[in-house]
N, C-alpha and C. Protein backbone atom coordinates (compact mmCIF):
# COMPACT_ATOMS: atom_id res chain seq x y z
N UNK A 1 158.06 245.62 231.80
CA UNK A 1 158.51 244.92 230.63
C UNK A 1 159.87 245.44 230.18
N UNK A 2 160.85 244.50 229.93
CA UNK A 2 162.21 245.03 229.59
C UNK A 2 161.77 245.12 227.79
N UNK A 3 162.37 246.51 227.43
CA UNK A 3 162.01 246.60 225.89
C UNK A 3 162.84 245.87 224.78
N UNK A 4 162.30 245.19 223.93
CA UNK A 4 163.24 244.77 223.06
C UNK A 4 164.27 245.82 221.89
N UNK A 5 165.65 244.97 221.98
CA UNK A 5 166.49 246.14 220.79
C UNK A 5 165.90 245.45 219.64
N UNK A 6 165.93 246.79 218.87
CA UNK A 6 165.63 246.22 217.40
C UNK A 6 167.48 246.29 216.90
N UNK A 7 167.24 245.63 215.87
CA UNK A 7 168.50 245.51 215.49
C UNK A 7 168.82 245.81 213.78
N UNK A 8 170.08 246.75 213.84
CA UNK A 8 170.44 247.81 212.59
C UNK A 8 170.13 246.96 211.36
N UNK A 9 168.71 247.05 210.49
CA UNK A 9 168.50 246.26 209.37
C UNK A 9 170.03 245.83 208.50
N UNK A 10 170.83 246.91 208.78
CA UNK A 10 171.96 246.43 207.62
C UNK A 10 172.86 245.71 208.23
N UNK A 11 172.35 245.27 209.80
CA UNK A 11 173.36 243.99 210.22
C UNK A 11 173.77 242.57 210.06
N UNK A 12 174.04 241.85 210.24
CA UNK A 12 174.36 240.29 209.54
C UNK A 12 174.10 239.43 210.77
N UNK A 13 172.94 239.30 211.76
CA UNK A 13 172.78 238.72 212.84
C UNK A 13 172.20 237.29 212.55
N UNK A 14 173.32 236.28 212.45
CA UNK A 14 172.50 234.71 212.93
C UNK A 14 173.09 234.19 213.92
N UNK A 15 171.41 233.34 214.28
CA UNK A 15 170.89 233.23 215.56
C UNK A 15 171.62 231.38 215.36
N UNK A 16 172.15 231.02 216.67
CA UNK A 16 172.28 229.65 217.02
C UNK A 16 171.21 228.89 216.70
N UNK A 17 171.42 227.80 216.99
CA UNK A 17 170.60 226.49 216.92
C UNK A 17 169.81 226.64 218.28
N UNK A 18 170.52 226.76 219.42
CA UNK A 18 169.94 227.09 220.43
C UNK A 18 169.64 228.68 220.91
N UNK A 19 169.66 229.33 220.04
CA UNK A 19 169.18 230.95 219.92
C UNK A 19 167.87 230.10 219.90
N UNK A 20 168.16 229.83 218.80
CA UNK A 20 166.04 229.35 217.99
C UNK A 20 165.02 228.73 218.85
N UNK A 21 165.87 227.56 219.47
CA UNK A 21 165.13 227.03 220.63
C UNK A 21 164.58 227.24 221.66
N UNK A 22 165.32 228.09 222.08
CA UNK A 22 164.66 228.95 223.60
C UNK A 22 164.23 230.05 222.99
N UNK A 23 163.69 230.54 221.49
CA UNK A 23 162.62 231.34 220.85
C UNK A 23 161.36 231.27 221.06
N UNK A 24 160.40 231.98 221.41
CA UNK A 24 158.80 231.71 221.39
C UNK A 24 158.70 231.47 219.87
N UNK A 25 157.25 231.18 219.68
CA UNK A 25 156.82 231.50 218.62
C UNK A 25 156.60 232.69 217.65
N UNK A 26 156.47 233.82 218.78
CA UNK A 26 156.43 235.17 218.13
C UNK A 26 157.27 235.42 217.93
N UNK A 27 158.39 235.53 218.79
CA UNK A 27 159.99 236.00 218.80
C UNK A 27 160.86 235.28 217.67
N UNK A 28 160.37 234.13 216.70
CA UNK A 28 160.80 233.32 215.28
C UNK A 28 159.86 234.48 214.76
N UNK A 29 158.50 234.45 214.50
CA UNK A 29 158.20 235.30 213.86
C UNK A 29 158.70 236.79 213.75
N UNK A 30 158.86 237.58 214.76
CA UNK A 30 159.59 238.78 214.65
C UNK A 30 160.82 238.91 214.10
N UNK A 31 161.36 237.81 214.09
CA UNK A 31 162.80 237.79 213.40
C UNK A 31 163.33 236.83 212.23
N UNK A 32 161.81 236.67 211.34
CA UNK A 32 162.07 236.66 210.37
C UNK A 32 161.87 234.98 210.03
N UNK A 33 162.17 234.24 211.22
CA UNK A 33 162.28 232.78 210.85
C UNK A 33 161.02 231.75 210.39
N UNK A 34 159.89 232.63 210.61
CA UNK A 34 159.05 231.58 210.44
C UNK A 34 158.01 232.69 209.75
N UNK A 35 156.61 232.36 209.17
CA UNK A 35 155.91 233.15 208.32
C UNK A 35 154.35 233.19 209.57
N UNK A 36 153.59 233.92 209.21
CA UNK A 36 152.56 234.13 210.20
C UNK A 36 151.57 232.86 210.61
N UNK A 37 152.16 232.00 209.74
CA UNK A 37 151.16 230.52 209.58
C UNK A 37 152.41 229.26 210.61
N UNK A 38 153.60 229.89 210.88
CA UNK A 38 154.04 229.38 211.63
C UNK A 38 154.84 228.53 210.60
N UNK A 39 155.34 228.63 209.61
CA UNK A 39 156.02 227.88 208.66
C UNK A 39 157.35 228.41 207.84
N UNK A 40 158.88 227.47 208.01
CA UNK A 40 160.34 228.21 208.29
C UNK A 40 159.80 228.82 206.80
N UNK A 41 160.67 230.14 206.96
CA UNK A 41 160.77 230.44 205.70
C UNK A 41 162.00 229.97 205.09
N UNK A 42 161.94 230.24 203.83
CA UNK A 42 162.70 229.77 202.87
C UNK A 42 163.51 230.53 202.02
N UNK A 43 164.86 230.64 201.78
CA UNK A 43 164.98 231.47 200.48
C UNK A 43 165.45 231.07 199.77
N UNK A 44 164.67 232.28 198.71
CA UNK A 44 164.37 231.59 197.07
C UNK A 44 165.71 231.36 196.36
N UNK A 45 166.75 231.96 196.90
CA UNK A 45 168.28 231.01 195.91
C UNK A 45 168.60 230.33 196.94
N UNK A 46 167.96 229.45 197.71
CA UNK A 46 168.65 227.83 198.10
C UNK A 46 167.17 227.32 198.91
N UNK A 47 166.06 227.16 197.93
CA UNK A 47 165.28 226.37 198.62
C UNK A 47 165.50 224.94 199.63
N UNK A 48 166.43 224.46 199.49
CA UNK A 48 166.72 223.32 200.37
C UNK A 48 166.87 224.08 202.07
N UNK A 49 167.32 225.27 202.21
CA UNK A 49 167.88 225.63 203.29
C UNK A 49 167.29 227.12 203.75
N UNK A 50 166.80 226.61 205.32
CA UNK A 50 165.58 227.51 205.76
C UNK A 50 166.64 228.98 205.83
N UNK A 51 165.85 229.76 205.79
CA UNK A 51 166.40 231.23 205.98
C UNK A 51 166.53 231.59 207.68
N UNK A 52 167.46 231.80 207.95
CA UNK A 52 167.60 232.36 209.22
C UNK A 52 167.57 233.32 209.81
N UNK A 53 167.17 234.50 208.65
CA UNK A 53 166.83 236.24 208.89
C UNK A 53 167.02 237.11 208.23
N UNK A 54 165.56 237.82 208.20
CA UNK A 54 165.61 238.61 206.48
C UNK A 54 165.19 239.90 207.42
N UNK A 55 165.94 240.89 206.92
CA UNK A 55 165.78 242.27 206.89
C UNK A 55 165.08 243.43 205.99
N UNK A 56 164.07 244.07 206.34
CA UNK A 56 164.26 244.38 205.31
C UNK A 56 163.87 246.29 205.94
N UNK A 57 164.04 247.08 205.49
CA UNK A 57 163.62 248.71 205.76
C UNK A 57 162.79 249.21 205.66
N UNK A 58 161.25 249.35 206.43
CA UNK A 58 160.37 250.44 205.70
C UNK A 58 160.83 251.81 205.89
N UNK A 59 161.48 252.78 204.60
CA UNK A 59 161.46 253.93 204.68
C UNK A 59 160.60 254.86 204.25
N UNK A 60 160.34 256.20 204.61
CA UNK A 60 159.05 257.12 203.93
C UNK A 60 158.00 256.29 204.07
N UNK A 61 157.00 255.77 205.29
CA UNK A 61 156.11 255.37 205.78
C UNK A 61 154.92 256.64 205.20
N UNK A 62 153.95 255.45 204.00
CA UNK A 62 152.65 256.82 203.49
C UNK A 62 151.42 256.26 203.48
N UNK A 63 151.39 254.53 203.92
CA UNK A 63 150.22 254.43 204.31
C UNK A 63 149.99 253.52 205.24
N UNK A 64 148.85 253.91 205.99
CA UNK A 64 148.52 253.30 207.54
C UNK A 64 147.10 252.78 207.23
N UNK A 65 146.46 252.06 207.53
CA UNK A 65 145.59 251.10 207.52
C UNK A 65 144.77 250.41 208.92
N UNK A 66 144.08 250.49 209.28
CA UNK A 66 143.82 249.27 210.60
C UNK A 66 142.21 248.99 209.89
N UNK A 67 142.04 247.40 209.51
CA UNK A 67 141.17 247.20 209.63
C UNK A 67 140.46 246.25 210.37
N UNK A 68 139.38 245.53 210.69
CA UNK A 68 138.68 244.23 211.94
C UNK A 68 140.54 243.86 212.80
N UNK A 69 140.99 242.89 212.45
CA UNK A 69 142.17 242.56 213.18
C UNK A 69 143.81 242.74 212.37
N UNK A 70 143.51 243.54 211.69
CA UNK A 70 144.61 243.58 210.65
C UNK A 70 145.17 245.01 210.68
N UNK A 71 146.39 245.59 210.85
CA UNK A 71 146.93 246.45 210.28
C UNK A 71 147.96 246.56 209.73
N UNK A 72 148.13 247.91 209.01
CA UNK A 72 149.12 247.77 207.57
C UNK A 72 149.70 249.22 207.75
N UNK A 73 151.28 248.57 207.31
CA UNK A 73 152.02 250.11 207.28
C UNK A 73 152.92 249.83 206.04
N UNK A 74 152.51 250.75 205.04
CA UNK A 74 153.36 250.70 203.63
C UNK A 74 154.01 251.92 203.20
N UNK A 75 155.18 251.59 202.53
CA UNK A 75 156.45 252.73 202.13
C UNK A 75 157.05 252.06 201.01
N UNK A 76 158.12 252.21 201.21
CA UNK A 76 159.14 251.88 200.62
C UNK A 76 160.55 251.50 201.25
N UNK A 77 160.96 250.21 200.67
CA UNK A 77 162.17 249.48 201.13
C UNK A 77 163.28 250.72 200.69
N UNK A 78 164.75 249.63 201.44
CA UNK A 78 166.19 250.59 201.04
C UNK A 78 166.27 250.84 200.03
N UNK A 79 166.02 250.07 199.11
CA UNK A 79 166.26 249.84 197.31
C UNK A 79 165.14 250.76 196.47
N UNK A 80 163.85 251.17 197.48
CA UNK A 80 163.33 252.28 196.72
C UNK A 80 161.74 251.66 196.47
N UNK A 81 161.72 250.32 196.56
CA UNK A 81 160.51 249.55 195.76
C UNK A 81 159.26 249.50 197.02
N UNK A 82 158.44 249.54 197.00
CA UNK A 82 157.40 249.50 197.53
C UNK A 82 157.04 248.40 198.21
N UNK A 83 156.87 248.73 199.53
CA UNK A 83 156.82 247.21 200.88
C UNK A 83 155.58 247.36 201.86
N UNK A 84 154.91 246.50 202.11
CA UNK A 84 153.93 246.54 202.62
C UNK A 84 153.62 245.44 203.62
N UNK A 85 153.84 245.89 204.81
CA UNK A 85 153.77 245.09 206.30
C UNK A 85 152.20 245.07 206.63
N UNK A 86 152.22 244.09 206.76
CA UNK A 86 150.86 243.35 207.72
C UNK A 86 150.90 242.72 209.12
N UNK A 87 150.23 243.54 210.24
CA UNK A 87 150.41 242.96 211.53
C UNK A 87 149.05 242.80 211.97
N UNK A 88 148.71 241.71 212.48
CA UNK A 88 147.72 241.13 213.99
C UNK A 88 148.03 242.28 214.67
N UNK A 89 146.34 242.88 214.34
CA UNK A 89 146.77 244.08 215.51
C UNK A 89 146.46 244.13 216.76
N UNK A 90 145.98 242.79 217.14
CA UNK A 90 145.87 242.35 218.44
C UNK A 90 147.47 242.15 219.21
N UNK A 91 148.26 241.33 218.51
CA UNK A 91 149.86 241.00 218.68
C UNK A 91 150.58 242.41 218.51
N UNK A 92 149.99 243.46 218.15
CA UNK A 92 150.71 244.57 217.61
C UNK A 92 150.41 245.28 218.74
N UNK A 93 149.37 245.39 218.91
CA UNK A 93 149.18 246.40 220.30
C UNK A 93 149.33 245.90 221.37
N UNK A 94 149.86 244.70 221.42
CA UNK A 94 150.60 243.62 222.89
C UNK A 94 151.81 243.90 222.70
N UNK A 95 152.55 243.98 222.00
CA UNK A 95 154.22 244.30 221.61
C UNK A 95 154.21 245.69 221.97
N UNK A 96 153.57 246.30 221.28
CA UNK A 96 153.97 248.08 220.93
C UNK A 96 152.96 248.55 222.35
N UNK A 97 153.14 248.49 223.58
CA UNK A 97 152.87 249.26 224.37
C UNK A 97 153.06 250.85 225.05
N UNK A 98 152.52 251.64 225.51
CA UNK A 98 153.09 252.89 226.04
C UNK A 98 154.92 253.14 226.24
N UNK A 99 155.00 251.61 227.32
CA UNK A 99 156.63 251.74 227.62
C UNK A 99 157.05 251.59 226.73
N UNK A 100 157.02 250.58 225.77
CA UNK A 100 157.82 250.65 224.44
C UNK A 100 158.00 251.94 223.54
N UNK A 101 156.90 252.49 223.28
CA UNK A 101 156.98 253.63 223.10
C UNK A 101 157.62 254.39 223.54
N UNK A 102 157.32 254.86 225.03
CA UNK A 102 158.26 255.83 225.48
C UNK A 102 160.14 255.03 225.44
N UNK A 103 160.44 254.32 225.24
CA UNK A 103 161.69 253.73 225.30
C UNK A 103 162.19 254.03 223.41
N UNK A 104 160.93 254.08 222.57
CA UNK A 104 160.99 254.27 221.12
C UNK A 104 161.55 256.11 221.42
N UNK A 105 160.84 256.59 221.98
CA UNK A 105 160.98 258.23 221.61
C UNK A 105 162.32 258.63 222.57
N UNK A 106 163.20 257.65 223.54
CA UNK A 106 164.33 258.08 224.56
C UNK A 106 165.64 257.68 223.19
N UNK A 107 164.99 256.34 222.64
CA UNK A 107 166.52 256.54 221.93
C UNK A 107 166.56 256.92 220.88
N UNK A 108 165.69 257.65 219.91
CA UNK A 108 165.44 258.73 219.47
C UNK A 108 165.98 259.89 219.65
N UNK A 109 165.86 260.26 220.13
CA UNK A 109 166.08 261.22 221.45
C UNK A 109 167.80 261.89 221.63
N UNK A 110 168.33 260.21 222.09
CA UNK A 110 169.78 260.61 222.09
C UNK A 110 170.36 260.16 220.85
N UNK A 111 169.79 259.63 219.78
CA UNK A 111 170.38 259.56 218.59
C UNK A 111 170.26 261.06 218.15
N UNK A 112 169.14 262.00 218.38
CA UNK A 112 169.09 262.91 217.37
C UNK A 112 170.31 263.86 218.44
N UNK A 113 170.78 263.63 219.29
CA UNK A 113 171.53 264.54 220.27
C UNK A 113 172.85 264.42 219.92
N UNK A 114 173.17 263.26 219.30
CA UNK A 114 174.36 262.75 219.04
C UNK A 114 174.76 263.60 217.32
N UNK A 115 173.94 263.28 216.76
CA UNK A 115 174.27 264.02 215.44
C UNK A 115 174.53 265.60 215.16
């Protein structure tokens, strides 16, 4: 499996018309475009016009959760306020595999080498 980049929350990345198209369904969901029910999201200062990608930071990760098919990882956003992610932890443990992992802890790795 080639690993996916995540990309620097404080970046300004929109996706083409034909970015979106040759998107799976998960791959809109991972990036923000669509909600877990499969529906565009929206934002709230220009409801007329779908959102094309929301960022947001969990920092200071303090609670972990897995329950029947659901897990939860909650902290706190950039701004300080309290955020709370919900993943299919069936879809979660299909994404987040060993290799991913080990590809999570290499660039890690040379980020902390670099500083």
């Amino acid at each position: 499996m080639i690993p996916i980049p995540i990309a620097d929350p404080n970046s300004e990345i929109e996706f083409t018309e034909k970015d979106i198209a040759q998107m799976t369904e998960q791959e809109k969901f991972m990036n923000g475009l669509i909600d877990k029910h499969g529906n565009v999201e929206i934002h709230q200062d220009r409801p007329n016009e779908p959102e094309v990608e929301k960022h947001k930071w969990l920092n200071d990760i303090n609670t972990f959760q897995a329950h029947k098919n659901e897990l939860c990882l909650r902290g706190t956003d950039e701004d300080g306020k309290d955020l709370t992610i919900w993943f299919d932890s069936y879809n979660f443990l299909t994404w987040v595999d060993n290799d991913k992992l080990e590809y999570i802890k290499e660039q890690l790795i040379k980020y902390i080498k670099k500083k």
